[in-house]
Protein backbone atom coordinates (compact mmCIF):
# COMPACT_ATOMS: atom_id res chain seq x y z
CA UNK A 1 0.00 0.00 0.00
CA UNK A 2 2.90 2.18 0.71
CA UNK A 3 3.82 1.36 -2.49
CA UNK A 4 1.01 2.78 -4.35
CA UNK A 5 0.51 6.24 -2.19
CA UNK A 6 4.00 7.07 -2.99
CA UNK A 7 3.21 6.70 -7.09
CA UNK A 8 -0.04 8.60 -6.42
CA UNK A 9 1.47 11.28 -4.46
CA UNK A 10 4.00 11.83 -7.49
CA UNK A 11 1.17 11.95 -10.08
CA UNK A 12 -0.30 14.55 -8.20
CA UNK A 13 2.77 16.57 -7.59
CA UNK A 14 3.38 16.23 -11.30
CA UNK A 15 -0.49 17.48 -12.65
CA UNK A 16 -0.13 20.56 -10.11
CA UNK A 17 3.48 21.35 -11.61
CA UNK A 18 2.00 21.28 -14.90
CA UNK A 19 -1.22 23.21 -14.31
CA UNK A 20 0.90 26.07 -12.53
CA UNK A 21 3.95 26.62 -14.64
CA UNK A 22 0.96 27.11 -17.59
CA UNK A 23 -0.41 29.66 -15.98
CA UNK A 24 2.98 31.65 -15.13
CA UNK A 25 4.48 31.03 -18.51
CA UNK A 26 1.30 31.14 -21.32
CA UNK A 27 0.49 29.13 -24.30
CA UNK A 28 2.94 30.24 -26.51
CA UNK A 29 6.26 29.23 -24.59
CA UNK A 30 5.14 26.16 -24.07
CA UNK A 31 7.71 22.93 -25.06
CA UNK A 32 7.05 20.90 -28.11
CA UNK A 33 8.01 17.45 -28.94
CA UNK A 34 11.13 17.63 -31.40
CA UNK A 35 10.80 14.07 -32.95
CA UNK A 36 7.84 11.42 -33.12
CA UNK A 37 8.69 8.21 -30.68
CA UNK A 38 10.57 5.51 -33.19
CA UNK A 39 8.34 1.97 -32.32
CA UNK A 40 11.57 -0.43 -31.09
CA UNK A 41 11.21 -4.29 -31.52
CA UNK A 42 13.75 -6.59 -29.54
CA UNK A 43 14.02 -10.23 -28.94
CA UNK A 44 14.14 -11.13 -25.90
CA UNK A 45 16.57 -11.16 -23.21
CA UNK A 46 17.81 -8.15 -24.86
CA UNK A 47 18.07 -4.31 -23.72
CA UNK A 48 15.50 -2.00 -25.37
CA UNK A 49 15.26 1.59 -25.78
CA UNK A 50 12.84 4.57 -26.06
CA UNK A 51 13.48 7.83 -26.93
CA UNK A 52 11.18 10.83 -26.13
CA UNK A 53 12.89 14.30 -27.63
CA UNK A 54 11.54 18.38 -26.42
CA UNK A 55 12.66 21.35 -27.43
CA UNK A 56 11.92 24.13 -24.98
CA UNK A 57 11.40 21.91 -21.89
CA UNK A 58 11.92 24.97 -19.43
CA UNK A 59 11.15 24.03 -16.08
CA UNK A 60 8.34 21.44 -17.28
CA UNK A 61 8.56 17.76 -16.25
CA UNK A 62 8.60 14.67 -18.56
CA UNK A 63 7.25 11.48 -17.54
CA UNK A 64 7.30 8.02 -19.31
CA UNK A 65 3.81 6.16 -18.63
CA UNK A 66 2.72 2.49 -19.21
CA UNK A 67 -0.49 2.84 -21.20
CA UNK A 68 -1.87 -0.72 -21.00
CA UNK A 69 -1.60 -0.35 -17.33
CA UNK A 70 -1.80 3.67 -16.84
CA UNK A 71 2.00 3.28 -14.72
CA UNK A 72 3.68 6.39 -14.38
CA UNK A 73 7.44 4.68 -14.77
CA UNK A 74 9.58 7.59 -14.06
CA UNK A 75 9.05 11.49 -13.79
CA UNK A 76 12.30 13.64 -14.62
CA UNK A 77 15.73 11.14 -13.60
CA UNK A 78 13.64 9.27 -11.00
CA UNK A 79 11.90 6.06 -11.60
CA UNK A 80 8.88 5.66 -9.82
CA UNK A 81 7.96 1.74 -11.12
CA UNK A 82 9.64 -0.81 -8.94
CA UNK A 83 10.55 -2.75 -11.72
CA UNK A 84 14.88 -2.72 -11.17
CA UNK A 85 15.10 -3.30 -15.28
CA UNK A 86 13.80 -0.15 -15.87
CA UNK A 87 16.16 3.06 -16.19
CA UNK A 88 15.72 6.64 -17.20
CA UNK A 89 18.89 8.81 -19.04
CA UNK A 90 18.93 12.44 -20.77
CA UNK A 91 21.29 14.20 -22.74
CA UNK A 92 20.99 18.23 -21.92
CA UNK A 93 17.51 18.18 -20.74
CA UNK A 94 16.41 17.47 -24.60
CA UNK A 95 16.67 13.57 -25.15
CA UNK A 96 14.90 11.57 -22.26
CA UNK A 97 15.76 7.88 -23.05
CA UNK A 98 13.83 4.91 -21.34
CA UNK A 99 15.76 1.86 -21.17
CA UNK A 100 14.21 -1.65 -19.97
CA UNK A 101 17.12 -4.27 -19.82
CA UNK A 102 16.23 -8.18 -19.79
CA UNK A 103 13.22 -7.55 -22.02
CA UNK A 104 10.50 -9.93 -21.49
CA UNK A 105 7.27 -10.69 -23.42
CA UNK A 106 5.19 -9.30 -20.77
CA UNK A 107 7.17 -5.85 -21.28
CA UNK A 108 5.63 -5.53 -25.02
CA UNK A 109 2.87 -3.31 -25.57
CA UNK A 110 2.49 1.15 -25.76
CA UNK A 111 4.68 3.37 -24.38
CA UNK A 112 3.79 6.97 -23.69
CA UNK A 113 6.25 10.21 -23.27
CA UNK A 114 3.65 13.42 -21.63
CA UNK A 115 4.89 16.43 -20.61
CA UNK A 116 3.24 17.92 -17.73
CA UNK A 117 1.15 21.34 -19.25
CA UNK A 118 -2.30 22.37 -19.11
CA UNK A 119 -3.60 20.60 -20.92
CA UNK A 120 -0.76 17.78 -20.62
CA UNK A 121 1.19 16.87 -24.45
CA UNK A 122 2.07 13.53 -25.02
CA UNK A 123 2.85 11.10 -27.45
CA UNK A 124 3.46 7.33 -27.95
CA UNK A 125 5.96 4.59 -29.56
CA UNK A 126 5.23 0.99 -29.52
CA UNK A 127 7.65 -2.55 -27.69
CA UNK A 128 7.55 -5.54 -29.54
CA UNK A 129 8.98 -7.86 -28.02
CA UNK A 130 9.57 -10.97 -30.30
CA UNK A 131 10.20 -14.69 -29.26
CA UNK A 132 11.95 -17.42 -30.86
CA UNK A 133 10.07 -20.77 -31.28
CA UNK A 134 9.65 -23.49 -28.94
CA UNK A 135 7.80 -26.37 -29.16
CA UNK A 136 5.65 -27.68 -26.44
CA UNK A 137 5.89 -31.31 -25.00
CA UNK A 138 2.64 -31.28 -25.13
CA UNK A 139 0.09 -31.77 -26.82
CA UNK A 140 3.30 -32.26 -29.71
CA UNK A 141 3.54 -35.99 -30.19
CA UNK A 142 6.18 -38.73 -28.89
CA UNK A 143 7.41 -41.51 -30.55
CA UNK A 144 5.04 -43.88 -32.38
CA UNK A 145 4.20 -47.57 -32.46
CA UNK A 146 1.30 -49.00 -35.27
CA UNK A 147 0.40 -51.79 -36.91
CA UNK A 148 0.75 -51.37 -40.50
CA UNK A 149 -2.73 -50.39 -42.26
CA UNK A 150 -3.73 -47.95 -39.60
CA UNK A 151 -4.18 -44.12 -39.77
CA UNK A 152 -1.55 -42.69 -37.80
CA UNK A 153 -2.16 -38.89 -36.28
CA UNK A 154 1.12 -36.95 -35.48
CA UNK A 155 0.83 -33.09 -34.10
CA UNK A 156 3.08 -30.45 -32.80
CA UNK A 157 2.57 -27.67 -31.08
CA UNK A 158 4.58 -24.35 -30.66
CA UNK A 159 4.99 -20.85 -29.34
CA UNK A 160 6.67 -17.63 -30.37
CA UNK A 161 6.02 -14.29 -31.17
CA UNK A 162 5.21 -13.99 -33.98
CA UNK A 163 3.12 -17.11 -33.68
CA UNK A 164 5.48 -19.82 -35.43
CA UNK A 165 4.49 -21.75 -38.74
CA UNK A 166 4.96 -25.96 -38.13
CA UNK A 167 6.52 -27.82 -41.21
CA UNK A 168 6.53 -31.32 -41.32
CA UNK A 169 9.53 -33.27 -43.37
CA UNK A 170 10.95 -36.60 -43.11
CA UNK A 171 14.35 -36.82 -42.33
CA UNK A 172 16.01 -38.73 -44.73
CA UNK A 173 14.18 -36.60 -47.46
CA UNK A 174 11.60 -39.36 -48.33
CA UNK A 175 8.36 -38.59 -49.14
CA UNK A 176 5.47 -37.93 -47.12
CA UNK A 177 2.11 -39.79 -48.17
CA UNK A 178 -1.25 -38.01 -47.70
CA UNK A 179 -4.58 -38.96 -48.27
CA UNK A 180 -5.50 -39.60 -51.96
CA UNK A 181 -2.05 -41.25 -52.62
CA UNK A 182 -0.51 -37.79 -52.50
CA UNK A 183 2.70 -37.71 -52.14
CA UNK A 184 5.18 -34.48 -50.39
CA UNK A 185 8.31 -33.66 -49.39
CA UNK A 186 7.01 -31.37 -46.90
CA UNK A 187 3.86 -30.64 -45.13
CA UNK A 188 2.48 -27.54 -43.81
CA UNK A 189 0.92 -27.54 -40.48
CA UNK A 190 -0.03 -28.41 -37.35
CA UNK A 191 -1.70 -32.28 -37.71
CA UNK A 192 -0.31 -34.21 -39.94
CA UNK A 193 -2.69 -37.23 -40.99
CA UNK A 194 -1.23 -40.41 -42.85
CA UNK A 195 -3.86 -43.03 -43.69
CA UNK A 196 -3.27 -46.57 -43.76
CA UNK A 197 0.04 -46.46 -43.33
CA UNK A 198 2.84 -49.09 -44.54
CA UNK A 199 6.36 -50.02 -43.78
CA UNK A 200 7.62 -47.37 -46.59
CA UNK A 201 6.07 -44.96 -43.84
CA UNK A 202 8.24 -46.08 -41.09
CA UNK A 203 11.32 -43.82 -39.90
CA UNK A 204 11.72 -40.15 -38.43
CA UNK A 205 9.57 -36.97 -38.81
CA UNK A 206 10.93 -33.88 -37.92
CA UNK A 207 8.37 -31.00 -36.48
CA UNK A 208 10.11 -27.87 -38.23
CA UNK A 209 8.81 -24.51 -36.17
CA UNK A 210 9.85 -20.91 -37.16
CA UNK A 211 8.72 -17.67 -37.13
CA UNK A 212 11.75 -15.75 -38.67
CA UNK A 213 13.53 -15.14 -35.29
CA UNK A 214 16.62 -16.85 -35.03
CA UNK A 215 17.22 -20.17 -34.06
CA UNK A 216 14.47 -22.23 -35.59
CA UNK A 217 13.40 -25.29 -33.22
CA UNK A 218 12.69 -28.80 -34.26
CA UNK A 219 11.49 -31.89 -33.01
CA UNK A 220 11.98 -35.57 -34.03
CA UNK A 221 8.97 -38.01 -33.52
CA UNK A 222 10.00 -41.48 -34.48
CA UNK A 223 7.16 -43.71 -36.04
CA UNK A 224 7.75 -47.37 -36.40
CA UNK A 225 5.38 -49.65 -38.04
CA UNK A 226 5.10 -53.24 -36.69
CA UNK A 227 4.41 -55.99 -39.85
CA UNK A 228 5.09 -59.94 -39.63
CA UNK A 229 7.93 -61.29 -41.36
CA UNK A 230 7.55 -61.48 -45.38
CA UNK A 231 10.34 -63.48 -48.25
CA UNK A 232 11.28 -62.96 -51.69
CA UNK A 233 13.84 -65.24 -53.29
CA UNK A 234 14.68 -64.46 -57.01
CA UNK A 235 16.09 -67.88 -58.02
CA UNK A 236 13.75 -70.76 -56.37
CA UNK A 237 16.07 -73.61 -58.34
CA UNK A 238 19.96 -73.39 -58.78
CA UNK A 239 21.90 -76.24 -60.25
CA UNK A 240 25.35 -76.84 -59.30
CA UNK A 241 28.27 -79.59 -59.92
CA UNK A 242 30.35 -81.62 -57.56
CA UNK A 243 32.83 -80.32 -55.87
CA UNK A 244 31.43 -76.56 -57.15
CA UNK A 245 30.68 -73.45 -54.15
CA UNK A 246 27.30 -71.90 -54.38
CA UNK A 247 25.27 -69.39 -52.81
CA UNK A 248 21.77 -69.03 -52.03
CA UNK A 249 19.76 -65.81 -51.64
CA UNK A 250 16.87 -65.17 -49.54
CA UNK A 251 15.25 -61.26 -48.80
CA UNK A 252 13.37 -60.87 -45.90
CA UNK A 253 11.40 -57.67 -44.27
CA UNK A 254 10.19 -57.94 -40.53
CA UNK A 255 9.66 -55.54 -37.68
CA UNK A 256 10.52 -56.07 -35.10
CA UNK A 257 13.30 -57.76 -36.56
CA UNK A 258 13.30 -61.17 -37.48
CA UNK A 259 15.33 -63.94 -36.26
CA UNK A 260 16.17 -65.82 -39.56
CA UNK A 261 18.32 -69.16 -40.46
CA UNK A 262 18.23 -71.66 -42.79
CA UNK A 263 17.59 -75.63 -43.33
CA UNK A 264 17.79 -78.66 -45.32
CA UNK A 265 14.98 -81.37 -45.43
CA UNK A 266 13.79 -79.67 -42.25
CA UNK A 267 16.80 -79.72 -40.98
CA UNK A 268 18.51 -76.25 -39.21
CA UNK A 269 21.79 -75.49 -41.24
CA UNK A 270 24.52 -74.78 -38.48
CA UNK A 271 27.66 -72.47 -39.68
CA UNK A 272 30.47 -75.45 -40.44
CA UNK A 273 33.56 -75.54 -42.76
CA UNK A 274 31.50 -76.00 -45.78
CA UNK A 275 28.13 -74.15 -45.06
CA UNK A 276 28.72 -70.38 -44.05
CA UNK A 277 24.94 -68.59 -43.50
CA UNK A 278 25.38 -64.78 -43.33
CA UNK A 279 23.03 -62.10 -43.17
CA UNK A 280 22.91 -57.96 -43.79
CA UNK A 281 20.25 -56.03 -42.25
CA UNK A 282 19.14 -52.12 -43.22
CA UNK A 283 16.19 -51.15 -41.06
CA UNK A 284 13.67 -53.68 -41.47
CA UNK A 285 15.06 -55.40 -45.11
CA UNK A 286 17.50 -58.61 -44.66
CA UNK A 287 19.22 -59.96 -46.98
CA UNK A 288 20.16 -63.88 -46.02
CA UNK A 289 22.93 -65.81 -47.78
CA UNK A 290 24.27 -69.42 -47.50
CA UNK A 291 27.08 -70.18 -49.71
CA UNK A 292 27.83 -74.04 -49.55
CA UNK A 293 31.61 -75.01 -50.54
CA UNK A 294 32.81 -77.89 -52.41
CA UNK A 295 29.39 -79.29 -53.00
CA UNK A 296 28.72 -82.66 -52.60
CA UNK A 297 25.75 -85.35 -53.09
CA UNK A 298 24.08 -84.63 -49.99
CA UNK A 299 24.04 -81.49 -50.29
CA UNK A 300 21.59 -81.60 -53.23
CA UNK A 301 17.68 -81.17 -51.84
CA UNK A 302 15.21 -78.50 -50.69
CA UNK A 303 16.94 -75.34 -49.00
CA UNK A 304 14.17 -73.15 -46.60
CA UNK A 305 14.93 -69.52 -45.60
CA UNK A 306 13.19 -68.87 -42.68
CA UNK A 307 12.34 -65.45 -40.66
CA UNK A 308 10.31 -65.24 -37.64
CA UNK A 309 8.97 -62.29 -35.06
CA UNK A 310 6.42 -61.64 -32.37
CA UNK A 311 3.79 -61.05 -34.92
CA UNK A 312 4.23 -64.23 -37.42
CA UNK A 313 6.54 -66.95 -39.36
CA UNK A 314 7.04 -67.01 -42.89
CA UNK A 315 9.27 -69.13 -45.56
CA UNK A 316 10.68 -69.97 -48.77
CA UNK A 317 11.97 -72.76 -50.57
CA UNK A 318 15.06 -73.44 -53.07
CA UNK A 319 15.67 -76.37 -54.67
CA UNK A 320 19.31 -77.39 -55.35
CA UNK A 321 20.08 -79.99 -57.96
CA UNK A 322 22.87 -81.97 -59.72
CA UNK A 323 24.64 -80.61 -62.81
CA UNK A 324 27.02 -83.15 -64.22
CA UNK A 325 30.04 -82.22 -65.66
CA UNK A 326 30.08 -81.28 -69.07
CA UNK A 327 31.87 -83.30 -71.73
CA UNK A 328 33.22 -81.88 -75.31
CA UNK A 329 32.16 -84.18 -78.06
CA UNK A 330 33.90 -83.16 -81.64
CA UNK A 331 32.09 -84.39 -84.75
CA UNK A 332 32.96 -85.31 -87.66
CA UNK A 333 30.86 -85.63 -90.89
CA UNK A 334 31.58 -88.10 -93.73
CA UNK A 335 33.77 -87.19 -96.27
CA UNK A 336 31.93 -87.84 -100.09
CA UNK A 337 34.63 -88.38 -102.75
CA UNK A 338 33.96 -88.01 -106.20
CA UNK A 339 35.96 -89.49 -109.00
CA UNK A 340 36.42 -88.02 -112.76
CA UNK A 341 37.88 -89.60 -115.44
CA UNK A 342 41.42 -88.36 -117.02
CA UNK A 343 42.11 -86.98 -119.79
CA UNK A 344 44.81 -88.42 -122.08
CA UNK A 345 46.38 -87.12 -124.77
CA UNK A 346 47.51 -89.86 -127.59
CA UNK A 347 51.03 -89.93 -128.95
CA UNK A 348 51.42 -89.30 -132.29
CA UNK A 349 55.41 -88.27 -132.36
CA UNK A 350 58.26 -89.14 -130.66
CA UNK A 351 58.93 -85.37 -130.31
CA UNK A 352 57.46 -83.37 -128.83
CA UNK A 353 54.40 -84.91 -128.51
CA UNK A 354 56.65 -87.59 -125.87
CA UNK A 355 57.10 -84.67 -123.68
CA UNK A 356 53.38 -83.65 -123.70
CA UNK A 357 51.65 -87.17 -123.19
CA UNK A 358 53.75 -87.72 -120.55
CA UNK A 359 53.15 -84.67 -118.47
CA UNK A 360 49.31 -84.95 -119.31
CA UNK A 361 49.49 -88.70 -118.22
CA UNK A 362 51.08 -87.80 -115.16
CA UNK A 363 49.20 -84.73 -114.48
CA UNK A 364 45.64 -87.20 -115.18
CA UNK A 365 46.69 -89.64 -113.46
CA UNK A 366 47.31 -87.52 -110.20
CA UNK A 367 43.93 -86.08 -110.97
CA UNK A 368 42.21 -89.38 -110.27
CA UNK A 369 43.75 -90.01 -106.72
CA UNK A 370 43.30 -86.64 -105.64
CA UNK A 371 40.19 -85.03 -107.03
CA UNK A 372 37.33 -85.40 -103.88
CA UNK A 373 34.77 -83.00 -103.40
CA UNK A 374 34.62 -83.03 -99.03
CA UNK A 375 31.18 -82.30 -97.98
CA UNK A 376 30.50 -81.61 -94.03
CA UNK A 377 33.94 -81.53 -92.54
CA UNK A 378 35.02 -79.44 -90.45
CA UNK A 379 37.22 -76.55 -90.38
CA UNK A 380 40.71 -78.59 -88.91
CA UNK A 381 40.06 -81.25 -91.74
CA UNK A 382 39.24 -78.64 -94.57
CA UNK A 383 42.80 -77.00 -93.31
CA UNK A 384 44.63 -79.86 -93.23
CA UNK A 385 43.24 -80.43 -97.34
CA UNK A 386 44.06 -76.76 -98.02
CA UNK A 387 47.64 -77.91 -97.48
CA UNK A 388 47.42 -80.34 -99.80
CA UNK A 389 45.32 -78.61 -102.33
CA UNK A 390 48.19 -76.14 -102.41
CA UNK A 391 50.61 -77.93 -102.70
CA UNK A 392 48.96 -79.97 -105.61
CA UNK A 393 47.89 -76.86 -107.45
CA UNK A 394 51.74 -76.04 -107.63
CA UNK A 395 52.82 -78.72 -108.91
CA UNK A 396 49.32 -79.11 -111.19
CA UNK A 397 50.04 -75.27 -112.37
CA UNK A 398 53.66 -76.38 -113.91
CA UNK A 399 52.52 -79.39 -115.46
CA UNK A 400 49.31 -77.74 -116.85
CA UNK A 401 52.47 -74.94 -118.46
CA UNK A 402 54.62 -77.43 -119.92
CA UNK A 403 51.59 -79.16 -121.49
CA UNK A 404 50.35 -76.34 -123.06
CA UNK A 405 53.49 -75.15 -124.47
CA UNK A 406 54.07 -78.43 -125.96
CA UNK A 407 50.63 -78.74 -127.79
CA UNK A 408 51.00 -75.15 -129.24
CA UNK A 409 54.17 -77.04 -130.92
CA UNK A 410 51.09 -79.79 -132.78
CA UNK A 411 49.95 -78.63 -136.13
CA UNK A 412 46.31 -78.09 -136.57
CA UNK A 413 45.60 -81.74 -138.02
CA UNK A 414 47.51 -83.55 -135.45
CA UNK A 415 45.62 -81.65 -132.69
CA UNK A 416 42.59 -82.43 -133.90
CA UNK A 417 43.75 -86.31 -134.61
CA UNK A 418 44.76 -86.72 -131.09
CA UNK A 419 41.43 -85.44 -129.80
CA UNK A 420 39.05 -87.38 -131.66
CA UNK A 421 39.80 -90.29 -130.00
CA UNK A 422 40.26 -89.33 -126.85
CA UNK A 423 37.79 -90.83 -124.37
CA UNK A 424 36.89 -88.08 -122.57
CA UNK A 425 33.03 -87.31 -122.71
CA UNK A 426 31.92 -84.65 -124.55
CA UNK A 427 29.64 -83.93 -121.65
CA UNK A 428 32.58 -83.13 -119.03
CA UNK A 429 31.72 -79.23 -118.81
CA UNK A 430 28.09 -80.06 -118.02
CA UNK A 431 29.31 -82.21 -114.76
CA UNK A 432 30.96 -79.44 -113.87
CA UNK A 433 28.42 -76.73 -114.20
CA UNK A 434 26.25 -79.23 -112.46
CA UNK A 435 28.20 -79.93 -109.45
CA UNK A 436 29.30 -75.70 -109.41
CA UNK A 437 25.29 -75.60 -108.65
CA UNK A 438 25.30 -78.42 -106.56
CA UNK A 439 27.73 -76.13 -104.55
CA UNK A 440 25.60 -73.64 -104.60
CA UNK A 441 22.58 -75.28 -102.92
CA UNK A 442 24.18 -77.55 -100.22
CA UNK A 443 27.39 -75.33 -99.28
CA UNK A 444 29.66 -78.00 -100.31
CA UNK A 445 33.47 -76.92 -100.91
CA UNK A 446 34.54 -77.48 -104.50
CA UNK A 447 37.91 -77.93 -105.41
CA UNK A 448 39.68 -75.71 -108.13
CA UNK A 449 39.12 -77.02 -111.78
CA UNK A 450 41.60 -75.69 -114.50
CA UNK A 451 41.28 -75.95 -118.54
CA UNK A 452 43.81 -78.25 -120.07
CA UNK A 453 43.47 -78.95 -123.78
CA UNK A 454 40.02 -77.28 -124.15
CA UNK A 455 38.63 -79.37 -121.61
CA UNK A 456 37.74 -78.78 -117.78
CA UNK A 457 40.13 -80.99 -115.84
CA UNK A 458 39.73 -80.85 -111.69
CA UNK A 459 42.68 -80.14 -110.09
């Protein structure tokens, strides 16, 4: 009570200064305000400031009010308020500067500056106090356990001045599913809603809240979806050889995890020297291996990958059977040989006819044990007869010479003579054109046929 006579009593004292120096000194030297009040916004925790400038103060007084509350705060260099944050400074009876240190929220509203005349001047300037965000514990959610294919509700709740905006995000960047399928990487507001959710939904949300005043306040609310244990295997039947390592593949997703192993005609496989079951896990994905060395026959059979939790069992099956070794098998196609008749040319002189008969003999008779047509073989056997085809059609293409010079050496009538008789058939060329279309038609290999004597001889 003391309390409140004193501020009364200096009101009072400060309306009856006012009232009399008007009288003694008249309207016209009365002070003026110099400069309108500048509004001041400060976060807080911080010192803020209000400046009230007069020109021709004289002997008036100057007091700063409260004007949500009607406080007279100080009156000249005294402060009247209790309030210890509060201070009052001037600089030659001209600038009268308010200062309120460790600003809180509850300090934010109107200020007023009046100078005591009849009738009393004042004017006004405007705290705002601003507040960084903070989220409440409550009613903002906590971590959160669901069965897959239920609605999940999360909310967060925050305050600040200026009221803070809530963002939701995921924070690995995934997206966020909404009703409708929608799908965001961000979400503005308060609730956030996510209908039947799934194990793609599982992982942390962050609660984002700002409101533009440094430092911007989040909040992580974990939601983990519970789903029994479920397998995919890609190859359900492997083959493999004695004495061959193999692995088998299994994927698994569970939560809670899974406890997972394998076995063999119902049979649990135990890690050994030959079997070696391993297993890598990434949230609620597990990827089970069992690579079996040096297989042998009783190793071949049913394989089961198995994964259990508190909500159900599941498995699935591979079978592993017996490759036997592979064997090469070359094979060979029958060679077809084809004889042709030679060609001889009769003697009619000792010279030089001799030398031409005999090179033609020679030359024909070769001909006969060497001229095969080879149908079907393969490429080592048609190589090794290239060989031999080449080396025949040397010594073929100097016989075939020396016979030709020779019978250039006949006269016309002896020519002819020799060739009447001659038992080649007339129909030679045609077996040739014959089997050249033959060659055509059933991709057999012919061998190279060169003209002696006007006549198709193969080589």
């Amino acid at each position: 009570m003391r309390g409140l006579s004193e501020i009364f009593f200096a009101q009072t004292l400060f309306l009856l200064n006012g009232i009399f120096m008007t009288t003694i000194h008249g309207d016209e030297d009365l002070p003026k305000f110099g400069e309108p009040i500048q509004n001041v916004t400060v976060p807080i925790g911080r010192e803020a400031t209000l400046s009230c400038t007069i020109d021709n103060l004289q002997t008036y007084k100057i007091a700063w009010l409260r004007v949500d509350t009607q406080t007279i705060l100080t009156i000249q260099n005294h402060v009247i308020t209790k309030n210890h944050r509060m201070s009052i400074t001037h600089a030659e009876k001209r600038s009268w500067v308010l200062k309120i240190r460790d600003v809180k929220e509850s300090d934010k509203g109107w200020y007023m500056c009046q100078i005591n005349t009849d009738p009393m001047k004042n004017q006004v300037g405007y705290l705002d106090v601003v507040v960084p965000p903070d989220i409440l514990d409550y009613p903002t959610s906590t971590d959160m356990v669901v069965r897959e294919g239920s609605n999940v509700t999360l909310k967060c709740a925050a305050t600040g001045s200026p009221t803070p905006t809530i963002t939701w995000r995921r924070e690995g960047g995934e997206p966020i599913s909404l009703a409708g399928g929608k799908e965001v990487t961000s979400f503005n507001g308060s609730v956030l809603t996510i209908p039947r959710v799934n194990r793609l939904n599982m992982g942390a949300y962050l609660c984002i809240a700002s409101n533009g005043i440094p430092p911007t306040i989040s909040k992580r609310v974990m939601l983990i979806v519970h789903f029994p244990p479920m397998i995919w295997i890609q190859n359900q039947l492997v083959g493999a050889a004695l004495g061959q390592s193999i692995t088998l593949d299994c994927q698994s997703e569970a939560f809670p995890k899974s406890i997972n192993y394998w076995m063999l005609n119902d049979t649990i496989i135990t890690p050994g020297e030959r079997h070696e079951p391993t297993t890598y896990e990434n949230t609620y994905r597990v990827v089970m291996r069992l690579t079996i060395k040096r297989v042998e026959n009783a190793d071949f059979g049913s394989y089961k990958c198995v994964a259990k939790n508190s909500l159900g069992d599941t498995d699935g099956a591979i079978k592993l059977y017996h490759i036997p070794h592979s064997t090469l098998l070359t094979t060979y196609l029958p060679t077809t040989a084809v004889e042709t008749t030679p060609l001889i040319i009769q003697q009619q002189k000792e010279n030089p006819e001799d030398r031409a008969t005999y090179y033609k003999s020679t030359a024909g008779a070769y001909s006969v044990a060497v001229n095969k047509i080879l149908i079907g073989t393969t490429s080592g056997s048609w190589n090794s007869d290239g060989r031999e085809r080449d080396h025949r059609h040397r010594f073929d293409s100097v016989a075939s010479t020396e016979v030709q010079r020779d019978v250039d050496l006949l006269t016309k009538e002896q020519y002819e003579a020799s060739s009447k008789p001659s038992r080649a058939p007339h129909h030679l060329p045609q077996i040739h054109w014959i089997l050249m279309l033959i060659t055509v038609f059933s991709g057999i290999q012919l061998q190279t046929i060169h003209p002696v004597n006007g006549f198709m001889m193969d080589n």
